[in-house]
PDB file of N, CA and C in Angstrom:
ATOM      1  N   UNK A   1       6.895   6.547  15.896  1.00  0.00           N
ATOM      2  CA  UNK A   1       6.000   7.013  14.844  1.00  0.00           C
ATOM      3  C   UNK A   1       5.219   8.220  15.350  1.00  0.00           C
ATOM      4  N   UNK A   2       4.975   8.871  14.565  1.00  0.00           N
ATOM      5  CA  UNK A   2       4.307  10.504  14.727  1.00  0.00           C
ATOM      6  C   UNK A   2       2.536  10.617  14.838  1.00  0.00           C
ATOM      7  N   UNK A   3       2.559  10.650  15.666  1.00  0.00           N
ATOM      8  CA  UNK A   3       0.960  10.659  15.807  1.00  0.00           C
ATOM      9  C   UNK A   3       0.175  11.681  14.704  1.00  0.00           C
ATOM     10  N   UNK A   4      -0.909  11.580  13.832  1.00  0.00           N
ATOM     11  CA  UNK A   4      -0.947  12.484  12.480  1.00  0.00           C
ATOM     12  C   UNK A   4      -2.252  13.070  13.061  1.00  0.00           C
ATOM     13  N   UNK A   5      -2.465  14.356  13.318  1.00  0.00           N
ATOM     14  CA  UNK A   5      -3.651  14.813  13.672  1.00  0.00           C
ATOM     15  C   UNK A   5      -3.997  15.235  12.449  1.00  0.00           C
ATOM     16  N   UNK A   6      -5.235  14.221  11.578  1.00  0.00           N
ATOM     17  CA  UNK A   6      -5.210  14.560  10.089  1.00  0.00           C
ATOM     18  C   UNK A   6      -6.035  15.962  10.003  1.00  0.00           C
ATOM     19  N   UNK A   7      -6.927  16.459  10.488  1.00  0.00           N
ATOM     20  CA  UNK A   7      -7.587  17.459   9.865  1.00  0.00           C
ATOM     21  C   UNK A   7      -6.776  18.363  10.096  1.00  0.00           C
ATOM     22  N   UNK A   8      -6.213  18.623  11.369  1.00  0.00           N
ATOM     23  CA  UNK A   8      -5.124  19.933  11.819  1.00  0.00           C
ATOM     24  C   UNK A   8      -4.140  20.222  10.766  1.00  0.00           C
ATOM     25  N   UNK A   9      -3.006  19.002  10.486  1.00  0.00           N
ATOM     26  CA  UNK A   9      -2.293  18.611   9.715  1.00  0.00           C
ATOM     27  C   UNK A   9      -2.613  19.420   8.347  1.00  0.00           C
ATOM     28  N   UNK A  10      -3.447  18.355   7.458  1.00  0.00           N
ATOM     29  CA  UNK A  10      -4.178  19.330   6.506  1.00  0.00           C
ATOM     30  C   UNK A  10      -4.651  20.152   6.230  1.00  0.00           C
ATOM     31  N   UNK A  11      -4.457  21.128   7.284  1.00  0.00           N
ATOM     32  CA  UNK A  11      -5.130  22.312   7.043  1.00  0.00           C
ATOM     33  C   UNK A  11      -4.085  23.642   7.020  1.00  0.00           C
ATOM     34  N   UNK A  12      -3.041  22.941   7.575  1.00  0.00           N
ATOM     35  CA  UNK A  12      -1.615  23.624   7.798  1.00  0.00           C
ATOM     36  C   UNK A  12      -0.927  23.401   6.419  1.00  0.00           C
ATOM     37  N   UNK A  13      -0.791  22.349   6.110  1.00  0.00           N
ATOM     38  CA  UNK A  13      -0.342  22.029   4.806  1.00  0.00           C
ATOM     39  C   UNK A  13      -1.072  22.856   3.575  1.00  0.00           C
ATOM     40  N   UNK A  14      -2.477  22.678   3.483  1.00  0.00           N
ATOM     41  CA  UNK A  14      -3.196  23.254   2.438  1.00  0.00           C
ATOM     42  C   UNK A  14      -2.330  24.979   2.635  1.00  0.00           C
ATOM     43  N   UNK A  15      -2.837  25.497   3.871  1.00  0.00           N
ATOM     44  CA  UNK A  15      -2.189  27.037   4.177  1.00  0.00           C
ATOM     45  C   UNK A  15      -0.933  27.269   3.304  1.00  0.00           C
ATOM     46  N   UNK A  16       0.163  26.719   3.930  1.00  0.00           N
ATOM     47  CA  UNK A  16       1.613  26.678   3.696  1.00  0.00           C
ATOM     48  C   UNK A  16       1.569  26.481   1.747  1.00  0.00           C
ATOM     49  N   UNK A  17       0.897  25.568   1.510  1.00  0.00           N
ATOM     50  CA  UNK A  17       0.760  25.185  -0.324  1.00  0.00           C
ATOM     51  C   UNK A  17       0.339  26.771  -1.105  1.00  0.00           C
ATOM     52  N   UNK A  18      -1.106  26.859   0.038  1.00  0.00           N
ATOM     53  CA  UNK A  18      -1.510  28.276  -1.101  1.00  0.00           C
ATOM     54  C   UNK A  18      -0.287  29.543  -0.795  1.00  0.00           C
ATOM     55  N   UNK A  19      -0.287  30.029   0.462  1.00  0.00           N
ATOM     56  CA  UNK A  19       0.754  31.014   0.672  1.00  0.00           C
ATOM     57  C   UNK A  19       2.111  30.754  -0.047  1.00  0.00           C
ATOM     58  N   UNK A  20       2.849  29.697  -0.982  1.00  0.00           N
ATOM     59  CA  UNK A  20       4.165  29.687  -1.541  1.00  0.00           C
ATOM     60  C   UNK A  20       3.964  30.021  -2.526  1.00  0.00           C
ATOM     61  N   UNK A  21       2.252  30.046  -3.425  1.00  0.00           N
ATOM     62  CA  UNK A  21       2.189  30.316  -4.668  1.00  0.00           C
ATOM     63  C   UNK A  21       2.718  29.392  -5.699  1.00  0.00           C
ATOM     64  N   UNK A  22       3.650  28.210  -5.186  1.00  0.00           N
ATOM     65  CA  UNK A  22       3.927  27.100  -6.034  1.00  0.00           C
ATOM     66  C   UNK A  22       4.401  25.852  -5.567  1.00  0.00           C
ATOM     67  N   UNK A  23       4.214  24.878  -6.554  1.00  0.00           N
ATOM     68  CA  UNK A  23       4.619  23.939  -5.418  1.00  0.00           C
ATOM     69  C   UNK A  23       5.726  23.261  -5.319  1.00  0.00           C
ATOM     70  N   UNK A  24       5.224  22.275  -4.114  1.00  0.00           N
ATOM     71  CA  UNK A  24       6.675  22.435  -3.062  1.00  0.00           C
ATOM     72  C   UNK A  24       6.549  20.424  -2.786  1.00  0.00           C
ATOM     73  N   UNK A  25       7.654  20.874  -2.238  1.00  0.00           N
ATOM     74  CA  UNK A  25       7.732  19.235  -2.473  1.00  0.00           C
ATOM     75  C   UNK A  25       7.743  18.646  -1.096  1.00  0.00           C
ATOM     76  N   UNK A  26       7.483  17.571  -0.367  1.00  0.00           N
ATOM     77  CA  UNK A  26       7.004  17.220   1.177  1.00  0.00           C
ATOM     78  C   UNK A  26       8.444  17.737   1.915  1.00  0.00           C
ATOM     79  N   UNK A  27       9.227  17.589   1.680  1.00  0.00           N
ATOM     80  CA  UNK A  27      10.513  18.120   2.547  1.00  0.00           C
ATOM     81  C   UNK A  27      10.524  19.354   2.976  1.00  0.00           C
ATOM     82  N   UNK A  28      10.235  20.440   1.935  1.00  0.00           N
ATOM     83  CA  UNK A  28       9.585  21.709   2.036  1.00  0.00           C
ATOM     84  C   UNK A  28       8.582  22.153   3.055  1.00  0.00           C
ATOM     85  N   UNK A  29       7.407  21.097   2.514  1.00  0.00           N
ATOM     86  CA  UNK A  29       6.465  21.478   3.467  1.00  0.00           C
ATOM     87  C   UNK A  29       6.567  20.789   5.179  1.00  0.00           C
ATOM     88  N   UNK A  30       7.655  20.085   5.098  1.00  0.00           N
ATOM     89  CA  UNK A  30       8.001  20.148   6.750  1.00  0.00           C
ATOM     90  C   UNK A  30       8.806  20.852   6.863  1.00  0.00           C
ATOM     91  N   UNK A  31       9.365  21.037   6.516  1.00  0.00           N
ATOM     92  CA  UNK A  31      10.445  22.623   7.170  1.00  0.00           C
ATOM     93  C   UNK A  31      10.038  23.674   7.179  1.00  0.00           C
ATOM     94  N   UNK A  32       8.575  23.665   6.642  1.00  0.00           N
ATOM     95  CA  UNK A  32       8.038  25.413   6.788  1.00  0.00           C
ATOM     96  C   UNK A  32       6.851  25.141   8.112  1.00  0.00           C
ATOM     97  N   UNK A  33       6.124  23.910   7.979  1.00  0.00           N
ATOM     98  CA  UNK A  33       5.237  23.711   8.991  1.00  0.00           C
ATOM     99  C   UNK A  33       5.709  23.187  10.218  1.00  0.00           C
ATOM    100  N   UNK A  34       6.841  22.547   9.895  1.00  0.00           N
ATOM    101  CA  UNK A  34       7.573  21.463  11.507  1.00  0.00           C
ATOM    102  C   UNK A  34       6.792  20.531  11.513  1.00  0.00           C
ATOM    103  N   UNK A  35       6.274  20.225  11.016  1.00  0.00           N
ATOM    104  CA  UNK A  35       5.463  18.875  10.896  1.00  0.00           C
ATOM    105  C   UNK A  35       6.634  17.928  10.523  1.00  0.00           C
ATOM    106  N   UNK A  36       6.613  16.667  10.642  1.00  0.00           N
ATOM    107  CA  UNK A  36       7.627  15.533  10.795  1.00  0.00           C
ATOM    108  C   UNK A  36       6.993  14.797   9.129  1.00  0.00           C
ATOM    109  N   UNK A  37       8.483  14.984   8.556  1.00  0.00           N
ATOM    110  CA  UNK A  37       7.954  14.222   7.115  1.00  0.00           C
ATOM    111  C   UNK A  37       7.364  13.279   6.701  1.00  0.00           C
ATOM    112  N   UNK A  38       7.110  11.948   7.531  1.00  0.00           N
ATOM    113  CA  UNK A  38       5.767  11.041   7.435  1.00  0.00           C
ATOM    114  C   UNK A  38       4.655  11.833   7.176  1.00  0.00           C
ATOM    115  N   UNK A  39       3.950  12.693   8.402  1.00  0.00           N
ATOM    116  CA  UNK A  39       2.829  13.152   8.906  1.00  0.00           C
ATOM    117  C   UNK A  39       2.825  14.116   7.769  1.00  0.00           C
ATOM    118  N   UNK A  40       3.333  14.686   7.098  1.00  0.00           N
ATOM    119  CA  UNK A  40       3.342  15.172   5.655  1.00  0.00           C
ATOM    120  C   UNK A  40       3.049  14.523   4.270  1.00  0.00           C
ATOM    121  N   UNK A  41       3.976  13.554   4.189  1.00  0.00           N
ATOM    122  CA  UNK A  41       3.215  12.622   2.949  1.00  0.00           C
ATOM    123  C   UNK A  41       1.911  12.091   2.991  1.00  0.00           C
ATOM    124  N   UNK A  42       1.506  11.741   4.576  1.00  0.00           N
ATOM    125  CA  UNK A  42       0.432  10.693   5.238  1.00  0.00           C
ATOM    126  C   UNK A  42      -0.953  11.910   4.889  1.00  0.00           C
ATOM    127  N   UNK A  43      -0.617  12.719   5.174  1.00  0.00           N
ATOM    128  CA  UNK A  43      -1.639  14.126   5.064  1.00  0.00           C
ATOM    129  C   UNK A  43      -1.775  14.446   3.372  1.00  0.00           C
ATOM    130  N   UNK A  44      -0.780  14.425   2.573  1.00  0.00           N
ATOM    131  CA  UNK A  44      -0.563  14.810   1.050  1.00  0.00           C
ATOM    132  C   UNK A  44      -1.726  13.503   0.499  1.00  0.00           C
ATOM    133  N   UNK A  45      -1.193  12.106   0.632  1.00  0.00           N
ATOM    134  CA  UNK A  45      -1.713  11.428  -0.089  1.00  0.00           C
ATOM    135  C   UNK A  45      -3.253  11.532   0.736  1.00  0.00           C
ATOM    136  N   UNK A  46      -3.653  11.728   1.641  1.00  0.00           N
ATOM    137  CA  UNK A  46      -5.173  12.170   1.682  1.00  0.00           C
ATOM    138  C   UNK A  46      -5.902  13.520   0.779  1.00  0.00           C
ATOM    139  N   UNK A  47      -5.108  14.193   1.083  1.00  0.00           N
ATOM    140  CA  UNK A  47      -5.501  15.350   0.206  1.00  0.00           C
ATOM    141  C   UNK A  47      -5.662  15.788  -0.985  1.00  0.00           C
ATOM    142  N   UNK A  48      -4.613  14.517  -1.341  1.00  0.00           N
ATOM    143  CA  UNK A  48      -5.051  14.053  -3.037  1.00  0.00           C
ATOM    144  C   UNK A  48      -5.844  13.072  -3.450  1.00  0.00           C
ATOM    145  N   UNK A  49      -6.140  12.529  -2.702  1.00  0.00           N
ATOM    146  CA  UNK A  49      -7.466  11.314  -2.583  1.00  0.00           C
ATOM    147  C   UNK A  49      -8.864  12.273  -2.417  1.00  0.00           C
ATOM    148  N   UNK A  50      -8.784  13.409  -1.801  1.00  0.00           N
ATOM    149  CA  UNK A  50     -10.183  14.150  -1.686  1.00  0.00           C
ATOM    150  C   UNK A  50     -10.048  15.142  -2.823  1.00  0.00           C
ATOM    151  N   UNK A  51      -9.065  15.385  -3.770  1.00  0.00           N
ATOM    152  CA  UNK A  51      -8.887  16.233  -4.788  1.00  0.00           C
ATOM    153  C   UNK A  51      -8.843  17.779  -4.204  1.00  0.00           C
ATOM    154  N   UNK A  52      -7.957  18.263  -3.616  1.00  0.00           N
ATOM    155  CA  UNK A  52      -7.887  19.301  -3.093  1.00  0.00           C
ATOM    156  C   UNK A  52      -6.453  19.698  -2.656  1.00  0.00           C
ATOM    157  N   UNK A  53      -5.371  18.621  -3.528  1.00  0.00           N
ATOM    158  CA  UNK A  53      -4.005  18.563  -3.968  1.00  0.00           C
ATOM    159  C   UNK A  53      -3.993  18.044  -5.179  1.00  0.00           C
ATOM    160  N   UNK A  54      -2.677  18.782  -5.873  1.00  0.00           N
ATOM    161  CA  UNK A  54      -2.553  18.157  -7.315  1.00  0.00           C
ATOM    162  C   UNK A  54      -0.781  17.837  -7.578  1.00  0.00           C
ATOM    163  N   UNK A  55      -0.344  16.832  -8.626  1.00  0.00           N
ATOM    164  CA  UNK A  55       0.857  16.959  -8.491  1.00  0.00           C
ATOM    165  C   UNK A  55       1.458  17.535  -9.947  1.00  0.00           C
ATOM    166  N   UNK A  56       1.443  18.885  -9.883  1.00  0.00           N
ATOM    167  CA  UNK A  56       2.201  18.938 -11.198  1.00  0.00           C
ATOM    168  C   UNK A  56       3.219  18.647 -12.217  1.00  0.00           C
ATOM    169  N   UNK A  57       4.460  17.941 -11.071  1.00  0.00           N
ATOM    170  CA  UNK A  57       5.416  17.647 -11.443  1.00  0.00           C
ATOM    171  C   UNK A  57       5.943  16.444 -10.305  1.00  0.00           C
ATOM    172  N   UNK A  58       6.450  15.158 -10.808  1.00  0.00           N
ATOM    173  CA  UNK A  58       6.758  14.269 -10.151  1.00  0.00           C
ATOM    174  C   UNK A  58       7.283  14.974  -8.387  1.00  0.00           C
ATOM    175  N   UNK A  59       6.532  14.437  -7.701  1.00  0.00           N
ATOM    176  CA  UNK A  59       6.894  14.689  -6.629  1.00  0.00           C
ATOM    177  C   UNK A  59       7.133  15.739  -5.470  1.00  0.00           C
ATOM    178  N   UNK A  60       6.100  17.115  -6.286  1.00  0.00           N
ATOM    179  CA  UNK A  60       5.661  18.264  -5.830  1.00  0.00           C
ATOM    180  C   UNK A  60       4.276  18.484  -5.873  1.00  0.00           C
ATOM    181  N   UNK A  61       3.989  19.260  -4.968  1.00  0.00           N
ATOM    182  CA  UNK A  61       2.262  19.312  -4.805  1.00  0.00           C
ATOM    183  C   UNK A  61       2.126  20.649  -4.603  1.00  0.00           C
ATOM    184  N   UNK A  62       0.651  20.911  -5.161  1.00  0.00           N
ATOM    185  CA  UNK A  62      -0.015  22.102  -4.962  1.00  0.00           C
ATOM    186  C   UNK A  62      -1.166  22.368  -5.073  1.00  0.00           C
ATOM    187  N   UNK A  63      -2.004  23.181  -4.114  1.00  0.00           N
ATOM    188  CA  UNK A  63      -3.538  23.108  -4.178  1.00  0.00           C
ATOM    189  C   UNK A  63      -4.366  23.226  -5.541  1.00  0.00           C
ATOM    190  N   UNK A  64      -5.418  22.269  -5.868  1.00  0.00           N
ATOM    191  CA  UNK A  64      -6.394  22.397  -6.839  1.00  0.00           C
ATOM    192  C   UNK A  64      -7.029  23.643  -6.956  1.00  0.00           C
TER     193      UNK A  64
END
């Protein structure tokens, strides 16, 4: 299991979300960050719990 350094994590993710201009779906956002796809969802569903991710479409995310 992937150790999740959450604030680092999220902050890479948020980056990577605004710089695509649209959103992207967790597979995406590990292949652009190298982050390991757990430590991606594990980071998403926080970030949508603090409202500062949104999901527009089943199973893609993008910053509020």
């Amino acid at each position: 299991m992937t150790k999740v350094n959450r604030m680092g994590d999220e902050e890479i993710i948020l980056n990577v979300m605004k710089e695509a201009g649209n959103a992207l779906r967790p597979g995406e956002i590990a292949e652009l960050t190298g982050l390991d796809k757990d430590a991606v969802s594990n980071a998403i569903k926080s970030l949508k719990k603090d409202g500062k991710v949104a999901s527009p479409k089943r199973c893609y995310y993008a910053p509020t």
